[in-house]
Protein backbone atom coordinates (compact mmCIF):
# COMPACT_ATOMS: atom_id res chain seq x y z
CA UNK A 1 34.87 60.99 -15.54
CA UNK A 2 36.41 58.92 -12.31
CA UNK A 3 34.22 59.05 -9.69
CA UNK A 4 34.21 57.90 -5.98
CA UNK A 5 31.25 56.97 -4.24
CA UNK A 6 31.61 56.95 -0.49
CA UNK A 7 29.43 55.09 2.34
CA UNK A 8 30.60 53.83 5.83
CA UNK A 9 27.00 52.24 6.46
CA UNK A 10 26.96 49.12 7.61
CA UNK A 11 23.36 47.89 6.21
CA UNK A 12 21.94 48.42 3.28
CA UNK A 13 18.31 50.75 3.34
CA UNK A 14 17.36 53.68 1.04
CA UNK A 15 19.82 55.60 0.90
CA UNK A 16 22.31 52.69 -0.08
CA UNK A 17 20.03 51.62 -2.25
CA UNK A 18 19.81 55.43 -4.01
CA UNK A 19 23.97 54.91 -4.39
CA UNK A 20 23.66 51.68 -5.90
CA UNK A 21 21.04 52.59 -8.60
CA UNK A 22 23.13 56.33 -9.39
CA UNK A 23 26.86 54.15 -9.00
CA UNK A 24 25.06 51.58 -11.95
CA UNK A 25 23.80 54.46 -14.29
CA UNK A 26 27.04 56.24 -14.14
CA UNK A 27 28.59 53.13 -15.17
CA UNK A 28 26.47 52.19 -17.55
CA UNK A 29 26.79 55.85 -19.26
CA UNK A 30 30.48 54.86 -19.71
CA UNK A 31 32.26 56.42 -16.49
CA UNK A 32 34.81 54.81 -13.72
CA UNK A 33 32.98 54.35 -11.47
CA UNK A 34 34.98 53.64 -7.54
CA UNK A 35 33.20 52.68 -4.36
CA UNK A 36 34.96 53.21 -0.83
CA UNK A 37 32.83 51.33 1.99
CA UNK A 38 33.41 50.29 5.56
CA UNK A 39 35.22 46.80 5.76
CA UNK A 40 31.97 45.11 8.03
CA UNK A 41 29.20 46.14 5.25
CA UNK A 42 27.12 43.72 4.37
CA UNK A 43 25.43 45.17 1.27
CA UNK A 44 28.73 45.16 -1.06
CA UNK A 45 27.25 42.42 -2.81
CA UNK A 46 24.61 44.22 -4.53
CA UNK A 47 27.86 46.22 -6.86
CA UNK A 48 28.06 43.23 -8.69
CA UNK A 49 28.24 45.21 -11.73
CA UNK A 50 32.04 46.97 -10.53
CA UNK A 51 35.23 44.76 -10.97
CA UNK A 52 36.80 43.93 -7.80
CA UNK A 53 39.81 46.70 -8.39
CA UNK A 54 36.92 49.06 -7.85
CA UNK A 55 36.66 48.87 -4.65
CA UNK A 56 38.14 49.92 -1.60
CA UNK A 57 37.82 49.35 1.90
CA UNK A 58 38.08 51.66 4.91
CA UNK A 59 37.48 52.27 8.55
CA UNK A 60 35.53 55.42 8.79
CA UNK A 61 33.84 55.60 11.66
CA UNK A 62 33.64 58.68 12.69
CA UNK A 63 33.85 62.47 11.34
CA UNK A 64 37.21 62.83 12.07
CA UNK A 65 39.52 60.23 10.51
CA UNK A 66 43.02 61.01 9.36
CA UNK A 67 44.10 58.13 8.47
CA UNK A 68 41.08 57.08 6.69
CA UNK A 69 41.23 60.22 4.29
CA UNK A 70 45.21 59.60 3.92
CA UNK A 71 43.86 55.92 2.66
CA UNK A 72 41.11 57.55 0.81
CA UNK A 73 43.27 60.20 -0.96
CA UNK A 74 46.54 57.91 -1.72
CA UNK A 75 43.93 55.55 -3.86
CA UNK A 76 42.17 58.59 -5.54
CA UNK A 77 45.75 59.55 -6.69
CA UNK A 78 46.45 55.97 -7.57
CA UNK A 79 43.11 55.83 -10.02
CA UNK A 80 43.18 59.55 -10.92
CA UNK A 81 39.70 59.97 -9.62
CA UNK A 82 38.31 63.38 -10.60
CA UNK A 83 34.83 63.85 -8.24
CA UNK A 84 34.75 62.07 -4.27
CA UNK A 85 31.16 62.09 -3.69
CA UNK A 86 30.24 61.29 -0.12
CA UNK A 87 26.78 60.20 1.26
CA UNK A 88 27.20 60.00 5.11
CA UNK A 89 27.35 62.42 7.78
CA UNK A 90 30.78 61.00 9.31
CA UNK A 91 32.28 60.21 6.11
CA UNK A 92 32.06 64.13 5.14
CA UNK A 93 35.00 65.39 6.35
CA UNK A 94 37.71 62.37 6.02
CA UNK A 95 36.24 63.04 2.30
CA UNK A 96 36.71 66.57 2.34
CA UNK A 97 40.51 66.11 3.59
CA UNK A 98 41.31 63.41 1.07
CA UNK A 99 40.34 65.77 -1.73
CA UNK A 100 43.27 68.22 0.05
CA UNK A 101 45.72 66.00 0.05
CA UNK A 102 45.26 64.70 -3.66
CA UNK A 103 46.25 66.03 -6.78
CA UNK A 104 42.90 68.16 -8.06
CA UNK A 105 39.47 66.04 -6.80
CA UNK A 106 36.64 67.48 -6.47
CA UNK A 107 34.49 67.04 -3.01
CA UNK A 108 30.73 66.74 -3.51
CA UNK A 109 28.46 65.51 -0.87
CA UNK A 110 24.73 64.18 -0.99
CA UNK A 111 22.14 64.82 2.58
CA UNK A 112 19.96 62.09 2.85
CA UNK A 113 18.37 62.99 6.10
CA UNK A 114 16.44 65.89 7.66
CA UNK A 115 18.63 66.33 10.65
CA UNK A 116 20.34 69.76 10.59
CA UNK A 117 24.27 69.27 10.32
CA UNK A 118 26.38 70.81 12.81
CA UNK A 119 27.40 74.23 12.62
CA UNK A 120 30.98 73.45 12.42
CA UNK A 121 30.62 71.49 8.80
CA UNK A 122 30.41 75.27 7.80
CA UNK A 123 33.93 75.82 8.22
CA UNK A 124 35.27 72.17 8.29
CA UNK A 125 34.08 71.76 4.87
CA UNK A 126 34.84 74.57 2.91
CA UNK A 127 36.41 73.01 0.04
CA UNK A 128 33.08 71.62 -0.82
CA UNK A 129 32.07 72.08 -4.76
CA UNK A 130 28.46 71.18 -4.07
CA UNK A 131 26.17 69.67 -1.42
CA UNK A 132 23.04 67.74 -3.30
CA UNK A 133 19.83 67.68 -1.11
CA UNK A 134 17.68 65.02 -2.13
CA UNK A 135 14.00 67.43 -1.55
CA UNK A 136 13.35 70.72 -1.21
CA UNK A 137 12.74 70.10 3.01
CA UNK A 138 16.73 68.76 3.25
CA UNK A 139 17.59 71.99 0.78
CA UNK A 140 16.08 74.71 3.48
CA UNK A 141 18.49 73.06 5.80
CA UNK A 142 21.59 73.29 3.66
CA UNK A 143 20.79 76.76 3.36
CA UNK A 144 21.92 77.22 6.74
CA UNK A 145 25.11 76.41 6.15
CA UNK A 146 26.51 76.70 2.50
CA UNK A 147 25.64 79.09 0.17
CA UNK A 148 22.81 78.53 -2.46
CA UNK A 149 25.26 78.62 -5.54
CA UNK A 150 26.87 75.35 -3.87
CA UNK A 151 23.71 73.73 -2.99
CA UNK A 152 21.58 71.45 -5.95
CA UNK A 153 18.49 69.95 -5.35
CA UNK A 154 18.30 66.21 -7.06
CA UNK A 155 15.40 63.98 -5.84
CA UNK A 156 15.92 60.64 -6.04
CA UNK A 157 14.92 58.76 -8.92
CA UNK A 158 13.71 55.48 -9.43
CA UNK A 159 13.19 52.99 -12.34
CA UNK A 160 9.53 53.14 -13.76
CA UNK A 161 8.29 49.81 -15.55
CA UNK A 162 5.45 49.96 -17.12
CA UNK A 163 2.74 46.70 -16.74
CA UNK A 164 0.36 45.70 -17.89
CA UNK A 165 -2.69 45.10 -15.81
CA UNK A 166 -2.11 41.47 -16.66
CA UNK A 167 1.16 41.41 -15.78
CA UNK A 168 0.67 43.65 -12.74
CA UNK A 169 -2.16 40.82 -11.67
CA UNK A 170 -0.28 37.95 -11.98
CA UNK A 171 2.84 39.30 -9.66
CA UNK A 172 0.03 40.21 -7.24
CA UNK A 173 -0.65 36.27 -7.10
CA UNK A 174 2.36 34.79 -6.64
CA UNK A 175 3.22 36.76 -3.51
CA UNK A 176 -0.61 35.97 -2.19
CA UNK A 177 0.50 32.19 -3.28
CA UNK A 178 3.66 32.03 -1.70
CA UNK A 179 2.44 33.80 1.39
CA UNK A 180 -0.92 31.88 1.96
CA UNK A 181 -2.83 35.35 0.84
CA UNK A 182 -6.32 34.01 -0.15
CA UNK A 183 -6.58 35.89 -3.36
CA UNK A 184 -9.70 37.74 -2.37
CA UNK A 185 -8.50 38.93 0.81
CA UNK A 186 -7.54 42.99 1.27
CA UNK A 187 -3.68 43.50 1.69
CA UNK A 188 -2.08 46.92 3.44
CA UNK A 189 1.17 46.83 3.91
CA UNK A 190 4.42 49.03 4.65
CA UNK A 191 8.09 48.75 3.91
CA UNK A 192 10.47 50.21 6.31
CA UNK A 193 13.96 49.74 8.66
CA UNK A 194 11.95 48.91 11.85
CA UNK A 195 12.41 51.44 14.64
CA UNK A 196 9.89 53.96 15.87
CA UNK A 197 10.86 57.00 13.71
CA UNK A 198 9.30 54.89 10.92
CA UNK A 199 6.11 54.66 12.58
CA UNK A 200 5.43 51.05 12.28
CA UNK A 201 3.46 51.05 15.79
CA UNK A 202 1.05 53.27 13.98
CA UNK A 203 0.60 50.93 11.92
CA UNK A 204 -0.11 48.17 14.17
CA UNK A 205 -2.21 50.51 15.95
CA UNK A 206 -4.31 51.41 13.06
CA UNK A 207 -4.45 47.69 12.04
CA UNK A 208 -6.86 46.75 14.89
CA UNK A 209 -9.32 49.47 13.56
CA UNK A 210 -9.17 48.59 10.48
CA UNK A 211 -9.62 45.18 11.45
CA UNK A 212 -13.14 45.63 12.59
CA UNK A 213 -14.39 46.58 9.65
CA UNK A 214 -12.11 44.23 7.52
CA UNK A 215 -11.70 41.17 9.20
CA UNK A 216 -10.54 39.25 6.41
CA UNK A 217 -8.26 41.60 5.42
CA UNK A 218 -4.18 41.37 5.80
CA UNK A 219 -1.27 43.49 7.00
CA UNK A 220 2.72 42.77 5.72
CA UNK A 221 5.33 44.62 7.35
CA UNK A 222 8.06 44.56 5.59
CA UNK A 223 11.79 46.00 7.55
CA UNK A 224 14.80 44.88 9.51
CA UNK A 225 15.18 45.69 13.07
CA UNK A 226 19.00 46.51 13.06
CA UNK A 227 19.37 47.20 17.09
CA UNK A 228 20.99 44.44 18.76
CA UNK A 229 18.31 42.74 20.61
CA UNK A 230 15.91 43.51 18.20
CA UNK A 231 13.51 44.92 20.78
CA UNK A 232 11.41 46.70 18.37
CA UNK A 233 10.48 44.19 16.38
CA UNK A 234 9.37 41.74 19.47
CA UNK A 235 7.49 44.48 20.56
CA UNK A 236 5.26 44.78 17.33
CA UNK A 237 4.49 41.30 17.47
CA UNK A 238 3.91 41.61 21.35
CA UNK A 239 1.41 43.93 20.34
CA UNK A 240 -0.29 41.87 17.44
CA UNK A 241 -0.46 39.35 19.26
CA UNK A 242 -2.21 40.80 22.03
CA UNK A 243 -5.22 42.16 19.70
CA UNK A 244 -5.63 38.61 18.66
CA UNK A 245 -4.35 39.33 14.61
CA UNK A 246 -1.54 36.93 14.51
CA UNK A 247 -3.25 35.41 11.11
CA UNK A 248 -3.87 38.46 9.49
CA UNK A 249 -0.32 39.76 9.86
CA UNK A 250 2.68 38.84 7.71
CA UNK A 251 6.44 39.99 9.12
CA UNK A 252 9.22 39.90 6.00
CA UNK A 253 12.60 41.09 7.35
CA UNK A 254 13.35 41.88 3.37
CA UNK A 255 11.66 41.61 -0.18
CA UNK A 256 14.36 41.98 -2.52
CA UNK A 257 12.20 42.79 -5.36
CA UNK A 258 9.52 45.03 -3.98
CA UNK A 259 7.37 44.54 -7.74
CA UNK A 260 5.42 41.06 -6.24
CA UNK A 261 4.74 42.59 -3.32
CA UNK A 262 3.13 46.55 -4.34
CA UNK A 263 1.10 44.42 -6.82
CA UNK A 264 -0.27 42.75 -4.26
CA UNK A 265 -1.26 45.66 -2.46
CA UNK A 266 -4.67 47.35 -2.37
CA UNK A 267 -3.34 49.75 0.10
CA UNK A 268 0.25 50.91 0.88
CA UNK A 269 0.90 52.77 4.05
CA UNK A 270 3.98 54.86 5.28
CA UNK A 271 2.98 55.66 9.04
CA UNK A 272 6.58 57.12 9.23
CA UNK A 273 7.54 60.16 11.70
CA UNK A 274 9.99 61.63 9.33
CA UNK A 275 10.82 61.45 6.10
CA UNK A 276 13.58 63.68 3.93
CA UNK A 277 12.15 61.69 0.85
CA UNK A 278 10.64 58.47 1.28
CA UNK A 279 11.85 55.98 -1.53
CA UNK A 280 9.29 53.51 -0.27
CA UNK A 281 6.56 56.05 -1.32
CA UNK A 282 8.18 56.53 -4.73
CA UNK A 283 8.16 52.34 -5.10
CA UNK A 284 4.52 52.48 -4.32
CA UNK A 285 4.28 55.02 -7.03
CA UNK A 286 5.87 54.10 -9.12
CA UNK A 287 3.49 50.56 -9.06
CA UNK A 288 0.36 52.09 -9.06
CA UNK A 289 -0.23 51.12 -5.86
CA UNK A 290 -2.68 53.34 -3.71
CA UNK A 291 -1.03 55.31 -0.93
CA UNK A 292 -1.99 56.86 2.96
CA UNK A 293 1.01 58.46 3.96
CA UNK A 294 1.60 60.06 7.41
CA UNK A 295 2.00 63.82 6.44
CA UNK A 296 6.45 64.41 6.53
CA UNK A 297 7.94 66.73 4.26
CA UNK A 298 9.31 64.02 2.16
CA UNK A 299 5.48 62.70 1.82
CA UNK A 300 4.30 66.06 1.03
CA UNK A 301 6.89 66.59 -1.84
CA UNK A 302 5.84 63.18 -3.18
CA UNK A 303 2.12 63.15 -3.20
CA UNK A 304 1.77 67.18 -3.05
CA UNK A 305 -2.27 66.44 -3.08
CA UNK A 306 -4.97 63.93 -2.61
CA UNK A 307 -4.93 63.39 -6.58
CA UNK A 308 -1.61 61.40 -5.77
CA UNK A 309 -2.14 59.72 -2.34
CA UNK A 310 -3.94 60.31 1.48
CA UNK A 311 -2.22 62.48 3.80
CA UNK A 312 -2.83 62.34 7.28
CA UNK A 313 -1.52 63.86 10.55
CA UNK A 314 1.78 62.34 12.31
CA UNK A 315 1.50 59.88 14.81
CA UNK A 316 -2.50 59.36 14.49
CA UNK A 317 -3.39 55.98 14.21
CA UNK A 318 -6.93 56.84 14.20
CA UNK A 319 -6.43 58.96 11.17
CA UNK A 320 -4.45 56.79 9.56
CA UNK A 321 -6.95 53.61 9.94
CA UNK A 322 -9.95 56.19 8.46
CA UNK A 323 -8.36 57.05 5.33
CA UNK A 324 -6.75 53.46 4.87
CA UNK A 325 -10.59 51.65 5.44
CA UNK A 326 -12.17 54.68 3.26
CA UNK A 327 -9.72 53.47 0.40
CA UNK A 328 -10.15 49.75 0.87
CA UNK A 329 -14.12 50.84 0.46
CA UNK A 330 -13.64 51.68 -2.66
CA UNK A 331 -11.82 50.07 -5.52
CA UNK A 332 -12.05 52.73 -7.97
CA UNK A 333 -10.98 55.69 -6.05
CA UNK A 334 -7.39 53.35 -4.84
CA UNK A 335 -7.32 52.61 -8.62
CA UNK A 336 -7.18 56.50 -9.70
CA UNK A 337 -5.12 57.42 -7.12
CA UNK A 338 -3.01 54.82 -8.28
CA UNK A 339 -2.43 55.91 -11.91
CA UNK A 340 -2.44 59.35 -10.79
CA UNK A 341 0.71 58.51 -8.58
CA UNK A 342 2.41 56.79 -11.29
CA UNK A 343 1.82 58.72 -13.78
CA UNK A 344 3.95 61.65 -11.36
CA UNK A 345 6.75 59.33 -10.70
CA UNK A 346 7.28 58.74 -14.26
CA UNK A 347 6.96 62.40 -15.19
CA UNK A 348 9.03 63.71 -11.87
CA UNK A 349 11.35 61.34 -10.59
CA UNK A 350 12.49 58.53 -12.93
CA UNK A 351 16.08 57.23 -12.60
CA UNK A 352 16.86 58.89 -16.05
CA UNK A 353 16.47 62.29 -14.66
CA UNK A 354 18.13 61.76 -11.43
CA UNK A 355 21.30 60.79 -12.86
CA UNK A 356 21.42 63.43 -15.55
CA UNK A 357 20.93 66.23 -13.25
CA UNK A 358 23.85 64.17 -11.11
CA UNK A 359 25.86 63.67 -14.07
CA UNK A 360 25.45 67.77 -14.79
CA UNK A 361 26.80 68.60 -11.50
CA UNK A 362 29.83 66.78 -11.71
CA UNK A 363 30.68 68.33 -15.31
CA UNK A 364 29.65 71.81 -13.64
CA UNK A 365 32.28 71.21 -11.26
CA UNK A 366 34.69 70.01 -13.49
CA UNK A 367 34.01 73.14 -15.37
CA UNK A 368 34.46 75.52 -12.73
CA UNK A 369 37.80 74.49 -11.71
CA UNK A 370 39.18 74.50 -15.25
CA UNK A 371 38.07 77.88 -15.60
């Protein structure tokens, strides 16, 4: 099959990161594979695997733009492209159009994000083959709009390595060396675009109680604060600093490879507000690495019990700080909860089984129309 991925964001976070890792597999399974991304991204890099021809570049910058999807359709004529998959809210309908004006593409769109779509996507987009939730919480919303024979629920996937304990140890102690971690000291952490929606205030919040009980122990926060004057970000640190825990608190505005990091973990946290997945959770699960999780439908789908991870209210700090300090008590129970967690990413969500169900609903299409 040709395929064309779509994005118009500008930085690269979850959901980028879910294209790059499905735009790789479908390569690697032997299809031509196109990308179509806003000229001012700065996460084109990371297709290193694509030849340059693969690529093109267009202003879409809002929902309605003409002469974007006249761009968009004369190169999927040019390459033949059979499925234009688009994966953000404005980039929906220039997609939708360029799959009018070409020869016979097929318009498929993924929903990242809980926010309902507008009622009028109902009627602008009614060539759509199929709209891919990524959880069952983004699905009910979908319903609203499209009818459940166009609608396919694929969580996102994610690639499981399995470690040894060894292994697992040893990646744990190069972050703590590179970071000044003493190697005995407790580590929670959290991974996250900075803004308040992800809850990292919470965090902060339920730092300074955890604090008192743990005073050696050490926080990483782990996100880019994309606003302009990164105001978010100072004001995080405004607030460390003023409960006196500048030395037990580590800011990283990225960590390519997440694997150092969750090993060094006891404790991973996602104080977030809303979630319509949560990748960071599945990273955490997919180490082993204990999780408290503020309770969003994406965290709900992911740990589903307290066999998998700690759910707590929404914007509680209190709460949160409890179940984090009752974990960091107790060694074995984070360990269980642990391999409980990973042993449900590898059964529920590995990358495998994201991009065959993917891979199914393009052929579907395909399928359909020839029929």
């Amino acid at each position: 099959m040709k395929i064309l991925q779509i994005s118009s964001a500008r930085n690269y976070g979850g959901g980028e990161k879910h294209l790059i890792d499905l735009t790789r597999g479908l390569s690697e399974r032997g299809h031509d594979v196109f990308v179509a991304l806003r000229p001012t991204n700065d996460w084109q890099k990371r297709f290193d695997f694509l030849p340059d021809e693969n690529f093109l570049h267009v202003s879409l910058r809002n929902s309605f733009g003409v002469l974007s999807a006249q761009k968009i359709a004369e190169f999927v004529n040019e390459k033949n492209i059979d499925i234009v998959h688009a994966h953000v809210a404005r980039d929906y309908i220039p997609a939708s159009l360029a799959c009018r004006l070409s020869k016979n593409a097929k318009f498929i769109l993924t929903r990242h994000v809980l926010f309902p779509m507008k009622p009028f996507y109902k009627f602008a987009l009614s060539n759509l083959a199929k709209a891919v939730a990524v959880s069952s919480a983004v699905e009910k919303n979908l319903q609203s709009l499209f009818p459940k024979n166009k609608i396919a629920l694929i969580a996102n996937g994610i690639f499981i390595e399995n470690q040894s304990d060894e292994s697992k140890r040893r990646l744990g102690e190069e972050f703590r060396f590179l970071h000044d971690i003493p190697f005995d000291a407790l580590i929670v952490g959290t991974i996250g675009e900075l803004k308040i929606l992800k809850g990292q205030r919470d965090f902060v919040l339920a730092a300074k109680i955890i604090y008192e009980k743990f005073p050696d122990a050490r926080f990483v926060i782990v996100g880019e604060d994309h606003s302009f004057k990164k105001e978010f970000r100072q004001e995080l640190k405004r607030l460390v600093k003023i409960f006196r825990l500048d030395k037990n608190f580590l800011f990283l505005d990225w960590v390519e490879d997440t694997a150092p990091l969750l090993a060094a973990m006891d404790v991973f946290v996602s104080p977030s507000h809303s979630e319509s997945f949560g990748l960071a959770i599945l990273e955490a699960m997919a180490s082993g690495t204990a999780i408290v999780a503020a309770e969003t439908d994406g965290a709900n789908e992911l740990l589903q019990n307290n066999f998998t991870g700690k759910l707590v209210p929404i914007d509680e700090p209190l709460k949160l700080a409890e179940a984090v300090a009752e974990l960091l008590s107790d060694q074995k129970k984070r360990e269980n909860l642990g391999a409980n967690a990973q042993s449900s990413a590898t059964r529920k969500f590995s990358l495998e089984k994201m991009i065959d169900e993917t891979e199914k609903v393009y052929r579907n299409t395909l399928l359909t129309n020839q029929s």
